[in-house]
N, C-alpha and C. Protein backbone atom coordinates (compact mmCIF):
# COMPACT_ATOMS: atom_id res chain seq x y z
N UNK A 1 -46.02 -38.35 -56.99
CA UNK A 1 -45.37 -37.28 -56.26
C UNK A 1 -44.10 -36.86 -56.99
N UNK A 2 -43.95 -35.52 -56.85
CA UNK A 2 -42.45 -35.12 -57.36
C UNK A 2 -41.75 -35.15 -56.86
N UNK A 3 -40.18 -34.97 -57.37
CA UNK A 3 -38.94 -35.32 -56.57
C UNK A 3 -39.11 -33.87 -55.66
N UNK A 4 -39.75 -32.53 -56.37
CA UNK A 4 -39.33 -31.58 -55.02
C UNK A 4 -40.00 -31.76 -54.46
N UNK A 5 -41.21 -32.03 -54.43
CA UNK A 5 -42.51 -32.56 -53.30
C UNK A 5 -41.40 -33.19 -52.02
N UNK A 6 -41.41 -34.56 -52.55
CA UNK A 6 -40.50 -35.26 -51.72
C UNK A 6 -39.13 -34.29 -51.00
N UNK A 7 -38.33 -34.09 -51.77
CA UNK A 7 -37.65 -32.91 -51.39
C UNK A 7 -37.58 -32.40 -50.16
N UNK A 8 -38.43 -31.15 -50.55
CA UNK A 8 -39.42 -30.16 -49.65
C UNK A 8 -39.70 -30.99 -48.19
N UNK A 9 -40.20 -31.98 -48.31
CA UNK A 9 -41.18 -32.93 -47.46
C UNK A 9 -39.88 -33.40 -46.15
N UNK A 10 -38.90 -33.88 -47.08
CA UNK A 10 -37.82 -34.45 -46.24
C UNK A 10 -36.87 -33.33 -45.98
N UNK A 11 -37.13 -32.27 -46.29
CA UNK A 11 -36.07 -31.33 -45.27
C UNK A 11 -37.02 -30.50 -44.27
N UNK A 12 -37.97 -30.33 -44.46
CA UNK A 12 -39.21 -30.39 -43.07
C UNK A 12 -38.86 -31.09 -42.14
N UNK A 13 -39.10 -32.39 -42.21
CA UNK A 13 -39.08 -33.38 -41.34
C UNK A 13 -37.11 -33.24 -40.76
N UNK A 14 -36.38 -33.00 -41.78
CA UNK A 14 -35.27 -32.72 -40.94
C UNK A 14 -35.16 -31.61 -40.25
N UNK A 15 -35.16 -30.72 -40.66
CA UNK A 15 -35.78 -29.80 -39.76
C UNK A 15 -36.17 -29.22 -38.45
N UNK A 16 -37.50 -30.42 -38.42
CA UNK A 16 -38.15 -30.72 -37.64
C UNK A 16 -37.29 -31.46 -36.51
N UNK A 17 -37.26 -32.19 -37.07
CA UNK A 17 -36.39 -32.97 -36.46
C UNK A 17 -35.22 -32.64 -35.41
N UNK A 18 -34.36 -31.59 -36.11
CA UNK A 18 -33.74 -30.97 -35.47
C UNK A 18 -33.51 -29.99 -34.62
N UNK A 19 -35.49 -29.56 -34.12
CA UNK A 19 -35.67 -28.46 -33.35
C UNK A 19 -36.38 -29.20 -32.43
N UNK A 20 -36.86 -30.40 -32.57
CA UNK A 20 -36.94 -31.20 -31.38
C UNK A 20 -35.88 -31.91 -30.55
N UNK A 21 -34.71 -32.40 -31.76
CA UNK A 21 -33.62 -32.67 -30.95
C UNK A 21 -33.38 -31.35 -30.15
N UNK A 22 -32.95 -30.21 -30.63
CA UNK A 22 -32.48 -29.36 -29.46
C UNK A 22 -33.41 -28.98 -28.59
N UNK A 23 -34.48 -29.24 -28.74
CA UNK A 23 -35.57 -28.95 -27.29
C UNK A 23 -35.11 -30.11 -26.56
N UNK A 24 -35.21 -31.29 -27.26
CA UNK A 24 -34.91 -32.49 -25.92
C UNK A 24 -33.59 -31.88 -25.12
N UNK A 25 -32.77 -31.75 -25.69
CA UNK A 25 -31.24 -31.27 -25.38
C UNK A 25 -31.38 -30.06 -24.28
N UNK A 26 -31.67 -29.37 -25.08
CA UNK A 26 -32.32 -28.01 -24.04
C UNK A 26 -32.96 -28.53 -22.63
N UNK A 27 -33.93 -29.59 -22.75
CA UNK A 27 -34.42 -30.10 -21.69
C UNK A 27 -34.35 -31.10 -20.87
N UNK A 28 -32.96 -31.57 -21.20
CA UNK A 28 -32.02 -32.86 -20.62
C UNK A 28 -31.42 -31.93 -20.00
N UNK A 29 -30.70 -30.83 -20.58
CA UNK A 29 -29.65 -29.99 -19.75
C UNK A 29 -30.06 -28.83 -18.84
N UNK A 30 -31.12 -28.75 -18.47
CA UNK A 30 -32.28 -28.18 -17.64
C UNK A 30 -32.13 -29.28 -16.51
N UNK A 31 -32.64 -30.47 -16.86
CA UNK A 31 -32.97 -31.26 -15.67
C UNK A 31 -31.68 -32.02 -14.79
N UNK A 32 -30.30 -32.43 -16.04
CA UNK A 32 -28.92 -32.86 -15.26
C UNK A 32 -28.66 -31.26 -13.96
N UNK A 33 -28.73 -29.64 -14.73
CA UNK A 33 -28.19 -29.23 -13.85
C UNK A 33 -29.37 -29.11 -12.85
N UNK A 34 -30.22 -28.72 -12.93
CA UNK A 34 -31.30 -29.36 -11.41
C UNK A 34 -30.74 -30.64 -10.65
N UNK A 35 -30.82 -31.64 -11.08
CA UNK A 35 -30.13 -32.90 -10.57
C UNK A 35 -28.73 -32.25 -9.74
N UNK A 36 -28.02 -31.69 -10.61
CA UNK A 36 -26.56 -31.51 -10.04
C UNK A 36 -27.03 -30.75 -8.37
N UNK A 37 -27.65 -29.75 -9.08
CA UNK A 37 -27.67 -28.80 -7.93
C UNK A 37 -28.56 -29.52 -6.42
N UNK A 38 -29.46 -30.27 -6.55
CA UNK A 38 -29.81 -31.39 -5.42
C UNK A 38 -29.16 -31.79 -4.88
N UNK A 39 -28.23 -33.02 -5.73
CA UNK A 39 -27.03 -33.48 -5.18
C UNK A 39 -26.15 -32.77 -4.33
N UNK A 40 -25.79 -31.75 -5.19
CA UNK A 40 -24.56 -30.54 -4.40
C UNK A 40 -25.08 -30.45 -3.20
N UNK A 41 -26.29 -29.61 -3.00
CA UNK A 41 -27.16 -29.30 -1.81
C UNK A 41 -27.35 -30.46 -1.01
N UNK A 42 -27.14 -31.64 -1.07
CA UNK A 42 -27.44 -32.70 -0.47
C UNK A 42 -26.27 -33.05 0.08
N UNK A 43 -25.11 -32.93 -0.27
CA UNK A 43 -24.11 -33.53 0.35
C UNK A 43 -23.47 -32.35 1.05
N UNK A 44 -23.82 -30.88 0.67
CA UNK A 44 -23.44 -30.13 1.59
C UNK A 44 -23.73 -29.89 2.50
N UNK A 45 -25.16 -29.99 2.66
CA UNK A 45 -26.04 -30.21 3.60
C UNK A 45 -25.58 -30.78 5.27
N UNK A 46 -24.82 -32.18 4.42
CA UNK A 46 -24.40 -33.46 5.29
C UNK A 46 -23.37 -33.01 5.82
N UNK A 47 -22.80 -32.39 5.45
CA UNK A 47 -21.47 -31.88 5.65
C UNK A 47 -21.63 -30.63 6.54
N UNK A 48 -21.99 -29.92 6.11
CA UNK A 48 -22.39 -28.75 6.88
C UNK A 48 -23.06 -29.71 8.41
N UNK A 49 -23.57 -30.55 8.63
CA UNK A 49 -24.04 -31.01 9.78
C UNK A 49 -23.00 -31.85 10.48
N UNK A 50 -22.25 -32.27 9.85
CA UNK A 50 -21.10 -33.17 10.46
C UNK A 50 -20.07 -32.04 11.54
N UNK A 51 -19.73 -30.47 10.98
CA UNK A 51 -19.48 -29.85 10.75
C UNK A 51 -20.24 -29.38 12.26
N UNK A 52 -21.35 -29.21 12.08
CA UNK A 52 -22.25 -28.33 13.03
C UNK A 52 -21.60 -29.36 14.42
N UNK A 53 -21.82 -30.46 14.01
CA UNK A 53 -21.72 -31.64 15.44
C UNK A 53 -20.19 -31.27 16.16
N UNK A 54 -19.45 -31.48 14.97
CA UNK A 54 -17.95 -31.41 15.09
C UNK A 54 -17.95 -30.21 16.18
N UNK A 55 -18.17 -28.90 16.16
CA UNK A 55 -18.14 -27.59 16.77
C UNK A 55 -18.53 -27.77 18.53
N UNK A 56 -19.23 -28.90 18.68
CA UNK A 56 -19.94 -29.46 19.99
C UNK A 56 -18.78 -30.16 21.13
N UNK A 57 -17.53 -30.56 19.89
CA UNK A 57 -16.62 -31.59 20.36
C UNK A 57 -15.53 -30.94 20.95
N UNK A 58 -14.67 -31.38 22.14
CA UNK A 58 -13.48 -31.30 22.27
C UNK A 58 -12.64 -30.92 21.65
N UNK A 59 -12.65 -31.74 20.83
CA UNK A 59 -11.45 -31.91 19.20
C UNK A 59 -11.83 -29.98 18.52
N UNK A 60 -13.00 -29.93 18.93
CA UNK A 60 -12.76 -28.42 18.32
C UNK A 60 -12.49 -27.50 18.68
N UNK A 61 -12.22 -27.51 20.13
CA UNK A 61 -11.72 -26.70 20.98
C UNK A 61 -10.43 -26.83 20.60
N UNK A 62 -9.98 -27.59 20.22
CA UNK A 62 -8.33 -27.79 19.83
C UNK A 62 -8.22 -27.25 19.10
N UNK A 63 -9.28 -27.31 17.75
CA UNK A 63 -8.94 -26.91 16.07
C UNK A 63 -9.17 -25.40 16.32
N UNK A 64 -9.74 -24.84 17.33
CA UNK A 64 -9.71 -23.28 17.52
C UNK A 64 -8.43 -22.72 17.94
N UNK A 65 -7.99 -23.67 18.59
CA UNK A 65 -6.54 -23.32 19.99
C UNK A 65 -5.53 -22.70 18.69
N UNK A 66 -5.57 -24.05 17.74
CA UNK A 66 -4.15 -24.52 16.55
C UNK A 66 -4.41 -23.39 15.81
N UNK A 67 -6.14 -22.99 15.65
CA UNK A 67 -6.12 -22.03 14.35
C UNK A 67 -5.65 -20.72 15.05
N UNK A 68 -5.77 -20.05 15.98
CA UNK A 68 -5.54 -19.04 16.71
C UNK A 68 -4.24 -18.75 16.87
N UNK A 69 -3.52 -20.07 17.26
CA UNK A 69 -1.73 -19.94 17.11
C UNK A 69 -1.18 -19.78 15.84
N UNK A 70 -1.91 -20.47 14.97
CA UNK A 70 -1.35 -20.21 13.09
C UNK A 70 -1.60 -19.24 13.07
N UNK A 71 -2.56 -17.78 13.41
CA UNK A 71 -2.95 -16.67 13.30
C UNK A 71 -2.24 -15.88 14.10
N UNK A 72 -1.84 -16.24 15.09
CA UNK A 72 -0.68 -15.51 15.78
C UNK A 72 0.77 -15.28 14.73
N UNK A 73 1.18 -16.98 14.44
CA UNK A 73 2.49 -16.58 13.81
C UNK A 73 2.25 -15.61 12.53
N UNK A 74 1.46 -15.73 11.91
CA UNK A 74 1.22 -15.18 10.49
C UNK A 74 1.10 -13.81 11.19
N UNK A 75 0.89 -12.84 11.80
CA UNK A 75 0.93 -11.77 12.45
C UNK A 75 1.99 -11.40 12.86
N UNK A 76 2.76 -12.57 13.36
CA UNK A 76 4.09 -12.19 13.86
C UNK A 76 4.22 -11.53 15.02
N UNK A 77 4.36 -10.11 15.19
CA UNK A 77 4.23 -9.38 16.84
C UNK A 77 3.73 -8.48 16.21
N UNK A 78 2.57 -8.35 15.40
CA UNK A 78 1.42 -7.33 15.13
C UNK A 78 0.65 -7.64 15.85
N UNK A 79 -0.29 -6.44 16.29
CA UNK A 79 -1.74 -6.42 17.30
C UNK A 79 -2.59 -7.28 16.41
N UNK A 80 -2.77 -8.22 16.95
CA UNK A 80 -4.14 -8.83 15.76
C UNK A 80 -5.25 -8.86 16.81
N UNK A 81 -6.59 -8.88 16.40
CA UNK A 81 -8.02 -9.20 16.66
C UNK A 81 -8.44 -10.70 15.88
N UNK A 82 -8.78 -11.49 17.28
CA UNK A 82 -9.65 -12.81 15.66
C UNK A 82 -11.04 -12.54 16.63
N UNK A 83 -11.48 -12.86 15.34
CA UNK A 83 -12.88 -13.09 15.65
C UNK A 83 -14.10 -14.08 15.81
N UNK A 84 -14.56 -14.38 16.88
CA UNK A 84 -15.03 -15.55 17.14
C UNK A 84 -16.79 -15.70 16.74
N UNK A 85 -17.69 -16.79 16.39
CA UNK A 85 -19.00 -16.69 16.71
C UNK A 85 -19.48 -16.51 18.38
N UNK A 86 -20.62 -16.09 18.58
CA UNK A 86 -20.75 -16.30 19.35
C UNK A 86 -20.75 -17.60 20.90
N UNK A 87 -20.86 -18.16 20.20
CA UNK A 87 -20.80 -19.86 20.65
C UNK A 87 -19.66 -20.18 20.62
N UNK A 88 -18.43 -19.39 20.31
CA UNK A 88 -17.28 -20.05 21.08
C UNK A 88 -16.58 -18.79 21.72
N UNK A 89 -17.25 -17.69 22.16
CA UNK A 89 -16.69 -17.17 23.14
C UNK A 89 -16.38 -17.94 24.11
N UNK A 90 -16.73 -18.45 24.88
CA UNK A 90 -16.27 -19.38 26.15
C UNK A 90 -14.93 -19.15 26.03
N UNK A 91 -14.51 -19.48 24.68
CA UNK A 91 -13.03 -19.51 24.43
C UNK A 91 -11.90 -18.24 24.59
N UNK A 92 -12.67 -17.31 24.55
CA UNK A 92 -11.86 -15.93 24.61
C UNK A 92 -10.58 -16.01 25.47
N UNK A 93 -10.69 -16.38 26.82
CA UNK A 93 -9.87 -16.19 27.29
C UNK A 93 -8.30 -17.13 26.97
N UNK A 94 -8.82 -18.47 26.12
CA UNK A 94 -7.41 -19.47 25.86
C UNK A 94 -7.34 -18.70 24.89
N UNK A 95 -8.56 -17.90 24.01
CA UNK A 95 -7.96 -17.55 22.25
C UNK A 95 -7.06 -15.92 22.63
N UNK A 96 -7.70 -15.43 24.25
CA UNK A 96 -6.46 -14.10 24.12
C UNK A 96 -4.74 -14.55 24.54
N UNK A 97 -5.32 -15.58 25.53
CA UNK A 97 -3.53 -16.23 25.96
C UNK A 97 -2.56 -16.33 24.78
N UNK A 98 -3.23 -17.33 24.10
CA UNK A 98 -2.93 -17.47 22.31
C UNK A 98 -2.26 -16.41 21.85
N UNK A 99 -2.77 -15.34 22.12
CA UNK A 99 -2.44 -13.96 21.39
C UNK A 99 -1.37 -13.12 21.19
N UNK A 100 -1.66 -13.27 23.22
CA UNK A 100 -0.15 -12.21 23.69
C UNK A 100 -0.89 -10.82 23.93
N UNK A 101 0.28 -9.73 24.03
CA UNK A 101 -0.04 -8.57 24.18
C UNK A 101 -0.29 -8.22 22.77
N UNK A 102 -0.92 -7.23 22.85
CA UNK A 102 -1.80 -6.31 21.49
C UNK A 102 -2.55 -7.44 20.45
N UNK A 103 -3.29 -8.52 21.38
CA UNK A 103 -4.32 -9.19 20.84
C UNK A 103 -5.49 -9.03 21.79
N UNK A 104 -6.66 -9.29 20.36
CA UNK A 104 -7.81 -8.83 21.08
C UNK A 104 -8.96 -9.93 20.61
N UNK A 105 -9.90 -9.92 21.10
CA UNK A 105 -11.34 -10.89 20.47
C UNK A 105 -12.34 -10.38 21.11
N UNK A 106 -12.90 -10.28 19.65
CA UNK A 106 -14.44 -9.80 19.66
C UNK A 106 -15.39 -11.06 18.95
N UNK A 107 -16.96 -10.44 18.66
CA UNK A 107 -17.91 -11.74 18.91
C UNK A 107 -17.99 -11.35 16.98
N UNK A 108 -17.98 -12.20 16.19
CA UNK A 108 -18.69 -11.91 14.74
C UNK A 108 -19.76 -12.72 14.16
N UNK A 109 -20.92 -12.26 14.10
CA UNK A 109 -22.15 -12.97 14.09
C UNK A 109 -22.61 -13.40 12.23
N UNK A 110 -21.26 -13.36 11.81
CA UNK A 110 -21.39 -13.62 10.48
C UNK A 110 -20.47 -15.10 10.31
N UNK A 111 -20.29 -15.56 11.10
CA UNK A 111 -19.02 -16.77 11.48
C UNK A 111 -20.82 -17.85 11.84
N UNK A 112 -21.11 -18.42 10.95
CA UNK A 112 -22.02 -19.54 11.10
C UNK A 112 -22.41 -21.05 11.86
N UNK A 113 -20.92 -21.49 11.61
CA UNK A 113 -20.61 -22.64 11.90
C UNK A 113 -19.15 -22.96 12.75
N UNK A 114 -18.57 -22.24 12.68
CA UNK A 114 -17.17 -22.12 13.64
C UNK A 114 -16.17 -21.50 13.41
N UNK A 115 -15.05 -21.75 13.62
CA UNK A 115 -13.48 -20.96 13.66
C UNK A 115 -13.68 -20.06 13.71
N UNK A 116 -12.53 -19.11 13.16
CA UNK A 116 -11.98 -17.81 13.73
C UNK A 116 -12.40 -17.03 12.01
N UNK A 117 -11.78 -15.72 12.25
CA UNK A 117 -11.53 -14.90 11.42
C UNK A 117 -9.95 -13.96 12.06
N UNK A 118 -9.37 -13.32 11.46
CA UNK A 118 -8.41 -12.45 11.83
C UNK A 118 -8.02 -11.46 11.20
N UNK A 119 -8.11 -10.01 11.46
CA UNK A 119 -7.58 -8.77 11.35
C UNK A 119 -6.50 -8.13 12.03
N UNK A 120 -5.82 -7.36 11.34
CA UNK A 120 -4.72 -6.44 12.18
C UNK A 120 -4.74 -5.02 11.71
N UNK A 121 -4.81 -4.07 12.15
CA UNK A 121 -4.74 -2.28 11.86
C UNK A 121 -3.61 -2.48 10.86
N UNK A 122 -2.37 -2.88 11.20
CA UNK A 122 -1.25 -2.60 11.03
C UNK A 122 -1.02 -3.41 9.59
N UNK A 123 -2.14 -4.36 9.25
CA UNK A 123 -1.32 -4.96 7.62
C UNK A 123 -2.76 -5.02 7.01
N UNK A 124 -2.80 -5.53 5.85
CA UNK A 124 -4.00 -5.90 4.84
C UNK A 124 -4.34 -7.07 4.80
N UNK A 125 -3.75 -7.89 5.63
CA UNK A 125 -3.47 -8.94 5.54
C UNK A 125 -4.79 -9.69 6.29
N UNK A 126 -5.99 -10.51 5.62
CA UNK A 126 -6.93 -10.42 7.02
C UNK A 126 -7.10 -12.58 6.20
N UNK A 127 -7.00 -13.44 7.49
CA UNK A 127 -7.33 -14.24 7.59
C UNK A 127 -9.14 -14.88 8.09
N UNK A 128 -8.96 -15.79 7.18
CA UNK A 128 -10.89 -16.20 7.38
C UNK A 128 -10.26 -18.19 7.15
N UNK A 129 -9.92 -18.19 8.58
CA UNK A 129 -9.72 -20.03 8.80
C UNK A 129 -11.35 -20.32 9.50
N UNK A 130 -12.60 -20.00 8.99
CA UNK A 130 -13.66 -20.27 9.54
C UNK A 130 -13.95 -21.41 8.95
N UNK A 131 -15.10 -22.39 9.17
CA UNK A 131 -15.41 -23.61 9.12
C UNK A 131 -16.55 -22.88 8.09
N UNK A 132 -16.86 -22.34 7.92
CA UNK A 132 -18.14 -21.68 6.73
C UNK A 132 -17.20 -21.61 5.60
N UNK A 133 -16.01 -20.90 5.56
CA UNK A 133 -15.26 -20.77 4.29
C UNK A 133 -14.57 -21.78 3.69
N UNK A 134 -14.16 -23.00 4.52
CA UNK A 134 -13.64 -24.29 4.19
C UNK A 134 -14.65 -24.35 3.74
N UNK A 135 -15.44 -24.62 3.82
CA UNK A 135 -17.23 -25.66 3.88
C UNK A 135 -17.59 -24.96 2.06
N UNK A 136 -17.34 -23.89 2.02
CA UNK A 136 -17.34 -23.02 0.50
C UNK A 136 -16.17 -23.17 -0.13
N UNK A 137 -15.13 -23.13 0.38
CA UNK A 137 -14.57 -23.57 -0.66
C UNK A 137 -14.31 -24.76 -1.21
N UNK A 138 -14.72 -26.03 -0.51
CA UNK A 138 -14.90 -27.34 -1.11
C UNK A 138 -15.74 -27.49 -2.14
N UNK A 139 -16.62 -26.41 -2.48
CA UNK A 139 -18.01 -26.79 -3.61
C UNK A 139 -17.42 -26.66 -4.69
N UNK A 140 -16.06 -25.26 -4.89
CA UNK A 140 -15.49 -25.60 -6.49
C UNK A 140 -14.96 -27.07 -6.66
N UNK A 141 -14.30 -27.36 -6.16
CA UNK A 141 -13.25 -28.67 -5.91
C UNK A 141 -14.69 -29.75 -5.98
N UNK A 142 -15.68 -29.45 -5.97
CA UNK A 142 -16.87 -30.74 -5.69
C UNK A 142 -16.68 -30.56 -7.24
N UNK A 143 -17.31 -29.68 -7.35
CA UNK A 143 -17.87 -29.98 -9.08
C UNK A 143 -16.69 -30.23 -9.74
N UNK A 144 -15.66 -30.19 -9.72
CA UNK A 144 -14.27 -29.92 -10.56
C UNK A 144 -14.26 -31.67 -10.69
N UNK A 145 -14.17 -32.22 -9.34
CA UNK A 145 -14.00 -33.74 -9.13
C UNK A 145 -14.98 -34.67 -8.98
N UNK A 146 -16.05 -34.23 -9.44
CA UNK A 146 -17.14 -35.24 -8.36
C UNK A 146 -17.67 -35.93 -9.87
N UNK A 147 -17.48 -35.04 -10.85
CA UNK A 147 -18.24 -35.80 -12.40
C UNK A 147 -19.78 -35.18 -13.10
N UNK A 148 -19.53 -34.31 -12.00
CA UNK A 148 -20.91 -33.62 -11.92
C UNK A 148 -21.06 -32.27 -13.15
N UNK A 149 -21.50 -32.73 -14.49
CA UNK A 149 -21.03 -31.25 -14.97
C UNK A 149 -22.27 -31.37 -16.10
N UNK A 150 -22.96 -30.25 -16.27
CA UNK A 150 -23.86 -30.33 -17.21
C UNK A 150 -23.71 -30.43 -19.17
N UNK A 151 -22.40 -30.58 -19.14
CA UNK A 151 -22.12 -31.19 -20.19
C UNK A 151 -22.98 -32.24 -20.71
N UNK A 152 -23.54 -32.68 -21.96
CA UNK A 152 -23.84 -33.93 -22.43
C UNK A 152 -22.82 -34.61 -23.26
């Protein structure tokens, strides 16, 4: 055999070599972020249900009362509207006391899992203390901290 034979032969095989490494690679980092995204979905899942239960409790009748008064002060003596899911209207009448004059509550069927939302005519200013938007914004903060990253 000749040296370019040989040559030739062994930069094939590297080559080669190296378009299978990046397929494996390619297909390790296919399956970690699948993995990730299970996981994610799995513990949000849990959460989101802890969450659902929580909304059933006492204690959340409170966490509506507190969020409604933080939404008051941040308004100040502007007319505000918050907005409730349906499933905690019941509450309307402690969340208008809450309010004062030139507060109002209506039903918002985009509120999933609990709390409020809040608007005012008078500023730009619109609050979303809902239990759906906590619940979203913990997923950056998941991946940021959890170790979870499709890096190899």
């Amino acid at each position: 055999m000749s040296e370019e034979y040989i040559r030739l032969e062994s930069e094939a095989i590297r080559a080669q070599a190296n378009r299978d490494s990046a397929q494996l690679e390619t297909s390790l980092r296919s399956e970690l972020a699948a993995e990730r995204a299970r996981i994610t979905q799995e513990v949000f899942d849990a959460a989101r249900k802890k969450l659902e239960a929580f909304t059933k409790t006492t204690a959340y009748r409170d966490f509506l009362l507190r969020s409604t008064a933080d939404i008051r002060r941040h308004y100040a003596d502007k007319p505000v509207t918050v907005y409730l899911m349906p499933a905690d209207l019941p509450a309307h009448d402690a969340v208008l006391t809450l309010l004062g004059s030139g507060g109002a509550v209506e039903e918002d069927t985009s509120i999933l899992i609990g709390g409020c939302k809040a608007a005012s005519p008078d500023t730009t200013l619109r609050i979303n203390d809902t239990l759906d938007a906590r619940l979203e914004g913990l997923k950056q903060e998941f991946y940021e901290f959890s170790g979870l990253s499709a890096q190899l």
